[in-house]
C-alpha atoms as a PDB file:
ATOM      1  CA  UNK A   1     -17.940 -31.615 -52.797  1.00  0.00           C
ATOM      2  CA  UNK A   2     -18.932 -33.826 -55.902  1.00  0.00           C
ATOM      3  CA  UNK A   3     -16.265 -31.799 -57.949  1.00  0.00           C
ATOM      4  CA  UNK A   4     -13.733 -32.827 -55.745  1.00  0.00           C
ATOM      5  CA  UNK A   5     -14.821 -36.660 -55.711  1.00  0.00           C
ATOM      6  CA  UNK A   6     -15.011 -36.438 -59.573  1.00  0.00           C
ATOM      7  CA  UNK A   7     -11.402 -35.398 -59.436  1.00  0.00           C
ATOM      8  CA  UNK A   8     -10.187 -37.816 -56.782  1.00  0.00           C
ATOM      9  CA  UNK A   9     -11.886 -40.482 -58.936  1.00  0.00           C
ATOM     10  CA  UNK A  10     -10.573 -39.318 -62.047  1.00  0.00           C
ATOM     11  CA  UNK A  11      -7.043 -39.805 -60.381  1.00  0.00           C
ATOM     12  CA  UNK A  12      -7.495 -43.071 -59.288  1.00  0.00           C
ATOM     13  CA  UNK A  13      -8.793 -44.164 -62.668  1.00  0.00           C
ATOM     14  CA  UNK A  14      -5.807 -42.526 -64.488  1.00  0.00           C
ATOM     15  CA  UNK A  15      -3.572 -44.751 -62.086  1.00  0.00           C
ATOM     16  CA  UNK A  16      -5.272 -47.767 -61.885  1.00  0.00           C
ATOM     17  CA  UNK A  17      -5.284 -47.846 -66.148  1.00  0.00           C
ATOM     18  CA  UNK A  18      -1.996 -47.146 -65.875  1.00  0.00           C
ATOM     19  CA  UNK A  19      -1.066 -50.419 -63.604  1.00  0.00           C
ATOM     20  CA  UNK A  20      -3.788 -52.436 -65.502  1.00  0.00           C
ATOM     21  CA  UNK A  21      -2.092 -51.737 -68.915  1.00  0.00           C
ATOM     22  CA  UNK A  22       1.374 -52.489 -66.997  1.00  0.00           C
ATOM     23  CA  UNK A  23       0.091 -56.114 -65.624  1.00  0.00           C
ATOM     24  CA  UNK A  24      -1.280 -56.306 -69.525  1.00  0.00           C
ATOM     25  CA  UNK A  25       2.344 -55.674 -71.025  1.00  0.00           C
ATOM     26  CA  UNK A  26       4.126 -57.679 -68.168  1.00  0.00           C
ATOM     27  CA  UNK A  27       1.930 -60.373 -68.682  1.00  0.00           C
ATOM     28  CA  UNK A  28       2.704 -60.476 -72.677  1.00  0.00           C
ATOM     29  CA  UNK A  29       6.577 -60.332 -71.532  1.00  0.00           C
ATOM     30  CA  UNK A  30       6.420 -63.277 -69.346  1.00  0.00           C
ATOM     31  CA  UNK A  31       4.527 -65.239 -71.905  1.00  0.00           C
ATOM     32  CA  UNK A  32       7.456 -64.391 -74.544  1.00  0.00           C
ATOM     33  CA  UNK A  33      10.324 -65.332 -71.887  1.00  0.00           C
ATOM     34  CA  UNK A  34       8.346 -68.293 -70.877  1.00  0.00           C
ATOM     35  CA  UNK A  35       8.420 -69.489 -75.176  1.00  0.00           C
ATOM     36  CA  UNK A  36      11.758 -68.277 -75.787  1.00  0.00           C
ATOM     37  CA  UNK A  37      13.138 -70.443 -72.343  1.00  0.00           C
ATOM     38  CA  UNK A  38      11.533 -73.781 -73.179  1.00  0.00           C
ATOM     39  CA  UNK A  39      10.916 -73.565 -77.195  1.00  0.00           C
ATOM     40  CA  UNK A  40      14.044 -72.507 -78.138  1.00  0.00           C
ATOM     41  CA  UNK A  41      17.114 -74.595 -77.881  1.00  0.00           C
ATOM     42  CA  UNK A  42      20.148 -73.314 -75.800  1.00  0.00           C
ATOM     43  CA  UNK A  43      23.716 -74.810 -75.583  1.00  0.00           C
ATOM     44  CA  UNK A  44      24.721 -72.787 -72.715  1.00  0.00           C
ATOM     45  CA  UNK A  45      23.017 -73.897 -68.956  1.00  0.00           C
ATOM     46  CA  UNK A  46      23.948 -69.994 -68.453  1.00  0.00           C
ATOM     47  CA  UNK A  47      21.364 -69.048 -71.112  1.00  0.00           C
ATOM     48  CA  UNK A  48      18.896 -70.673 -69.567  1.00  0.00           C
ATOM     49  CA  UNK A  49      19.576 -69.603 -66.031  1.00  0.00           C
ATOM     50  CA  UNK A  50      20.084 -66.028 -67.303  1.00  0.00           C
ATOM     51  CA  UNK A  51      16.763 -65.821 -68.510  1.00  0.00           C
ATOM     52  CA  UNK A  52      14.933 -67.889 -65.754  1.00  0.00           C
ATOM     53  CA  UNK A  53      15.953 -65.085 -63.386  1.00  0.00           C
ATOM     54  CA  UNK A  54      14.473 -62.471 -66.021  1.00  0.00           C
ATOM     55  CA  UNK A  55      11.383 -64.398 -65.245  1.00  0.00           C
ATOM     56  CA  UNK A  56      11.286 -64.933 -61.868  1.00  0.00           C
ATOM     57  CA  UNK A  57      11.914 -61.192 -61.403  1.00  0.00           C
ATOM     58  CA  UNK A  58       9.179 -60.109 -63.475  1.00  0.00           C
ATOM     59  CA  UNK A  59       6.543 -62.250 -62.101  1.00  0.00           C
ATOM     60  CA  UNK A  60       7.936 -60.589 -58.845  1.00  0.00           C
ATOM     61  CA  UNK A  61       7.253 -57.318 -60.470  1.00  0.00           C
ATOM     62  CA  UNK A  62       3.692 -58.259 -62.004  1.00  0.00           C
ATOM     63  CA  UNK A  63       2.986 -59.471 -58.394  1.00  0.00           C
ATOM     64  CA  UNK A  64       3.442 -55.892 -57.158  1.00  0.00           C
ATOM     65  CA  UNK A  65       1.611 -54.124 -59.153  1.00  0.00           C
ATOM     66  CA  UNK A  66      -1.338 -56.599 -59.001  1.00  0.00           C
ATOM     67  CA  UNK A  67      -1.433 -56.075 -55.222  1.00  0.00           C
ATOM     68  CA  UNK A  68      -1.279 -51.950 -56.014  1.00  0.00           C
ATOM     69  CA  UNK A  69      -3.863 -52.153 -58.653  1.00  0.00           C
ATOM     70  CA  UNK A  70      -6.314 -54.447 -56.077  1.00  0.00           C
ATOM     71  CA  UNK A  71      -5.800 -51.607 -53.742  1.00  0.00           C
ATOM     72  CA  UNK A  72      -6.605 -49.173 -55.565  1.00  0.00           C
ATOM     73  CA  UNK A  73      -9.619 -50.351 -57.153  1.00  0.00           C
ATOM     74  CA  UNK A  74     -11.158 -52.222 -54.831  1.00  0.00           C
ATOM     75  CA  UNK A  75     -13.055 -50.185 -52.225  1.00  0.00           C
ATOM     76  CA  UNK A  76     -15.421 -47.046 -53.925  1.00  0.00           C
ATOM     77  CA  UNK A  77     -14.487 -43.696 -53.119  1.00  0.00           C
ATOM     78  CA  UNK A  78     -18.470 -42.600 -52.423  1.00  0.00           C
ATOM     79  CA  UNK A  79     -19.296 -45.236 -50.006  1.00  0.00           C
ATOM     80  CA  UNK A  80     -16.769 -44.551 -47.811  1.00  0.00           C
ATOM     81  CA  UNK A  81     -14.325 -41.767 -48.262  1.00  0.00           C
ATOM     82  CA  UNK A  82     -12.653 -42.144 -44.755  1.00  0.00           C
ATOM     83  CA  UNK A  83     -12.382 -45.684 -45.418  1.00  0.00           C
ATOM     84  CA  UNK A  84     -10.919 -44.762 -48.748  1.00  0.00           C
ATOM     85  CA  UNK A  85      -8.643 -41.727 -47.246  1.00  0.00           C
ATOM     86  CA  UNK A  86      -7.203 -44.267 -44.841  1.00  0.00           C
ATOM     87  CA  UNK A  87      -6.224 -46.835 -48.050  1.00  0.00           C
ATOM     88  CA  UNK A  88      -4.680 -43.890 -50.305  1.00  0.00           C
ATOM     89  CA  UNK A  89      -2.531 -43.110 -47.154  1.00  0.00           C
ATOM     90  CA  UNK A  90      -1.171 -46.834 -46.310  1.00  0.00           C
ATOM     91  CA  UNK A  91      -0.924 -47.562 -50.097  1.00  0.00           C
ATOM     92  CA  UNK A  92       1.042 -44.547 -50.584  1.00  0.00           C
ATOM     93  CA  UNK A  93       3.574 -45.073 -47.436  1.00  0.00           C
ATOM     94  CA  UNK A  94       4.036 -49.232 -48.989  1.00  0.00           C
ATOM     95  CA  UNK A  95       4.251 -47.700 -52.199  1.00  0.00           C
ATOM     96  CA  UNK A  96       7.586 -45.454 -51.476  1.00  0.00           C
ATOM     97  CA  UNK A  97       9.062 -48.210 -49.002  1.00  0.00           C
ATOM     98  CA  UNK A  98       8.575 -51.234 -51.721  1.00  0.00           C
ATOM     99  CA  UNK A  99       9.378 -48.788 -54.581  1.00  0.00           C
ATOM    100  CA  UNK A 100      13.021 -48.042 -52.667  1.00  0.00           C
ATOM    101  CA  UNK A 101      14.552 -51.242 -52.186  1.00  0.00           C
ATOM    102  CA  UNK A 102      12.234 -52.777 -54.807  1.00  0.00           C
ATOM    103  CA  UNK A 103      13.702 -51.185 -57.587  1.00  0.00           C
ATOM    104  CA  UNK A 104      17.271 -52.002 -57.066  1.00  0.00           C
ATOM    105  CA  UNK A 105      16.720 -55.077 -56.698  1.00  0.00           C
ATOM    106  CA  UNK A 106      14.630 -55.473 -59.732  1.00  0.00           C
ATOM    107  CA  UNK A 107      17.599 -54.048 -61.914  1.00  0.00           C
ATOM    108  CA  UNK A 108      20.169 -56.201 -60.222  1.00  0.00           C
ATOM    109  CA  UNK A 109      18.219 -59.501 -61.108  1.00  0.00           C
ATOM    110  CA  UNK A 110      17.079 -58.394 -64.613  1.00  0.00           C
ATOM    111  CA  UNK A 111      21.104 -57.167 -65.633  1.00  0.00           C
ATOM    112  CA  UNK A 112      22.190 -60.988 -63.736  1.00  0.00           C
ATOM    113  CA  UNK A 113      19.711 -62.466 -65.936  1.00  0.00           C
ATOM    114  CA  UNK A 114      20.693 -60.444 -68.808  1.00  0.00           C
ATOM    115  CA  UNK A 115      24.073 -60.695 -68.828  1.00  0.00           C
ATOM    116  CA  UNK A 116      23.688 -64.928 -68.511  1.00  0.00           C
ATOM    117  CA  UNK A 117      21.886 -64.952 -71.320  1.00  0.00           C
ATOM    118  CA  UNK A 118      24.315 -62.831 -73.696  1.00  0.00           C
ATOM    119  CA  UNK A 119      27.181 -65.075 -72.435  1.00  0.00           C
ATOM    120  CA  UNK A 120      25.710 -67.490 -75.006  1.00  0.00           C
ATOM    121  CA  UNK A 121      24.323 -65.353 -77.651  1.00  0.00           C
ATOM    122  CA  UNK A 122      27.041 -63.075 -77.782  1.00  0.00           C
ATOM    123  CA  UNK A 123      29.179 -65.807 -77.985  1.00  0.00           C
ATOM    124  CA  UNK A 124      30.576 -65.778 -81.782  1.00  0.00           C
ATOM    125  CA  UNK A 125      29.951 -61.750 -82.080  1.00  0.00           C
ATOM    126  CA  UNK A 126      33.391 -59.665 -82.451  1.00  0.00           C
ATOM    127  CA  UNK A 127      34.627 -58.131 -79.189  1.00  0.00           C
ATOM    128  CA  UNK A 128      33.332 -54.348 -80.062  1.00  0.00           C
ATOM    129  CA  UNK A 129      29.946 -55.258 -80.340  1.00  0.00           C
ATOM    130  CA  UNK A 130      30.103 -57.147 -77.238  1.00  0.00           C
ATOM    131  CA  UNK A 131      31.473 -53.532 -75.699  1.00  0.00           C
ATOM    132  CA  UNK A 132      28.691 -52.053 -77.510  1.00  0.00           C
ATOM    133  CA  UNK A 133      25.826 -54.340 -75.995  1.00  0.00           C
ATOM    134  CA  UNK A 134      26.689 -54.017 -72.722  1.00  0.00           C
ATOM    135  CA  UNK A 135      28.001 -50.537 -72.470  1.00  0.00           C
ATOM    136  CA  UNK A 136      24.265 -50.240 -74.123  1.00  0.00           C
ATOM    137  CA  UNK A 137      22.516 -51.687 -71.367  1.00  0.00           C
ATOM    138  CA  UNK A 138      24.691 -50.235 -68.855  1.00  0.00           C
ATOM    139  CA  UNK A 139      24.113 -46.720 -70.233  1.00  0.00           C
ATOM    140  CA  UNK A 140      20.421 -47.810 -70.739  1.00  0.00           C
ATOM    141  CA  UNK A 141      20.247 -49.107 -66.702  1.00  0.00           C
ATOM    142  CA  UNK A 142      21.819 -46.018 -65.364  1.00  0.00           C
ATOM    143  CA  UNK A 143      19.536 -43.199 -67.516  1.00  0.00           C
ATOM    144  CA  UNK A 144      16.750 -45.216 -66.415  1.00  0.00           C
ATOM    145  CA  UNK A 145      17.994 -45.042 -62.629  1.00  0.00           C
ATOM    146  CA  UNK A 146      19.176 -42.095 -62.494  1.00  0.00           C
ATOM    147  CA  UNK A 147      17.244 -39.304 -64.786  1.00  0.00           C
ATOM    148  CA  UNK A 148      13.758 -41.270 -65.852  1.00  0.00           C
ATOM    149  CA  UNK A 149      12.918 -43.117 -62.132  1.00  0.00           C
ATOM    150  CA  UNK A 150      12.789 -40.507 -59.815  1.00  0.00           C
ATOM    151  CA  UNK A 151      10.975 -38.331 -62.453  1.00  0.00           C
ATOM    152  CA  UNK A 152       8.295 -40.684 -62.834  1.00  0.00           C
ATOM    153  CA  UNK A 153       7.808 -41.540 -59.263  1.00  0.00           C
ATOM    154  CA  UNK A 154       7.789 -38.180 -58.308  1.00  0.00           C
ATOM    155  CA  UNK A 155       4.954 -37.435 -60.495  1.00  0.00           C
ATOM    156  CA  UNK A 156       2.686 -40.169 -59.240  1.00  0.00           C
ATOM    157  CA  UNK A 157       4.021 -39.072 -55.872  1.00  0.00           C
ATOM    158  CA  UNK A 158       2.304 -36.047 -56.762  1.00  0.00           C
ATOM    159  CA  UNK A 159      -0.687 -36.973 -58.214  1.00  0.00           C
ATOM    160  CA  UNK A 160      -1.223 -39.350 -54.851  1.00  0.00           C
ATOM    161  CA  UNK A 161      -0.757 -36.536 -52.509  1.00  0.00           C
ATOM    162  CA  UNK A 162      -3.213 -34.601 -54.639  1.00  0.00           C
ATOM    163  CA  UNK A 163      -5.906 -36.928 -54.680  1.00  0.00           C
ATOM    164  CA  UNK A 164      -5.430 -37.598 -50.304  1.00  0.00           C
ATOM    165  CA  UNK A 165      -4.995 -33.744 -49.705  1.00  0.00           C
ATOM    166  CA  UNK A 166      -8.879 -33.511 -51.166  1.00  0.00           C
ATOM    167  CA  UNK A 167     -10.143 -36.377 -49.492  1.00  0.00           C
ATOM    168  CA  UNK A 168      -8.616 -34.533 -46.417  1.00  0.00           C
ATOM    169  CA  UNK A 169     -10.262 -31.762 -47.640  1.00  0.00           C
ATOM    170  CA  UNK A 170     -13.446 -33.104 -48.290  1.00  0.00           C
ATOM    171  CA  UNK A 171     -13.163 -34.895 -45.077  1.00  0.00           C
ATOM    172  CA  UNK A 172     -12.749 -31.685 -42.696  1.00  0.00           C
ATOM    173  CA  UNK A 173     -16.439 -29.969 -44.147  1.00  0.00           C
ATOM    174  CA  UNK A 174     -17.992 -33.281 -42.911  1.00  0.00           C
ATOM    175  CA  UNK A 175     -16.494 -33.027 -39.169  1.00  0.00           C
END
């Protein structure tokens, strides 16, 4: 019984660093988006527009995983384990539905915002490397879509079922 807590707990933990150290790093993005929109001096309203969206959408994002990481971390898995049992399982079922329609809409806004802001700075560069920059991020959007997103989701997918199959398990040799 106290093995399997350790190892739910151990889960958690590895989660919950994982989203604080993401709210860290988002945090430290916004701040740079935030200097670079009002410090530095655009020509272009586009520019400007381009990257307010960046922002918007990743205080969106930093929003989201501040709610995950609060519900993860705030109840303790040996007061209550049902109690506990009954977060994993709503956390994980808001976790898949947000994640779905989330996501999309997350890359839509940050490429918008990108590709405002490169109207600008791209403005003087030769033709080819204005193919290469955004066939970059285009290539860069879909391998991220396509090949590293559903790998990493599946894998804290996993590691969420895990942890609520032994809290199942842990509840049934208490009933």
């Amino acid at each position: 019984m106290d093995e399997a807590l350790k190892q739910v707990k151990k889960g958690i933990r590895g989660i919950t660093s994982k989203l604080y150290w993401g709210i860290v790093g988002m945090i430290g993005l916004i701040v740079c988006a935030f200097i670079i929109t009002f410090f530095f001096s655009f020509r272009s309203p586009a520019t400007i527009i381009g990257i307010l969206i960046i922002l918007v959408t990743m205080l969106m994002y930093l929003s989201l995983i501040v709610r995950h990481y609060h519900i993860l971390n705030k109840h303790d898995l040996t007061q209550n384990p049902t109690e506990y049992l009954n977060t994993l399982k709503e956390y994980q079922k808001n976790r898949s539905k947000t994640i779905g329609w989330f996501y999309y809409f997350f890359m839509v806004m940050i490429s918008t915002g990108l590709a405002l802001y490169f109207v600008e700075v791209l403005e003087d560069a030769p033709l080819y490397f204005k193919l290469i920059t955004y066939g970059s991020i285009i290539i860069w959007f879909l391998f991220i879509t396509f090949y590293l997103k559903p790998r990493m989701f599946k894998n804290e997918e996993e590691k969420v079922n895990l942890m609520i199959d032994r809290l199942i398990r842990l509840q049934e040799q208490f009933d």
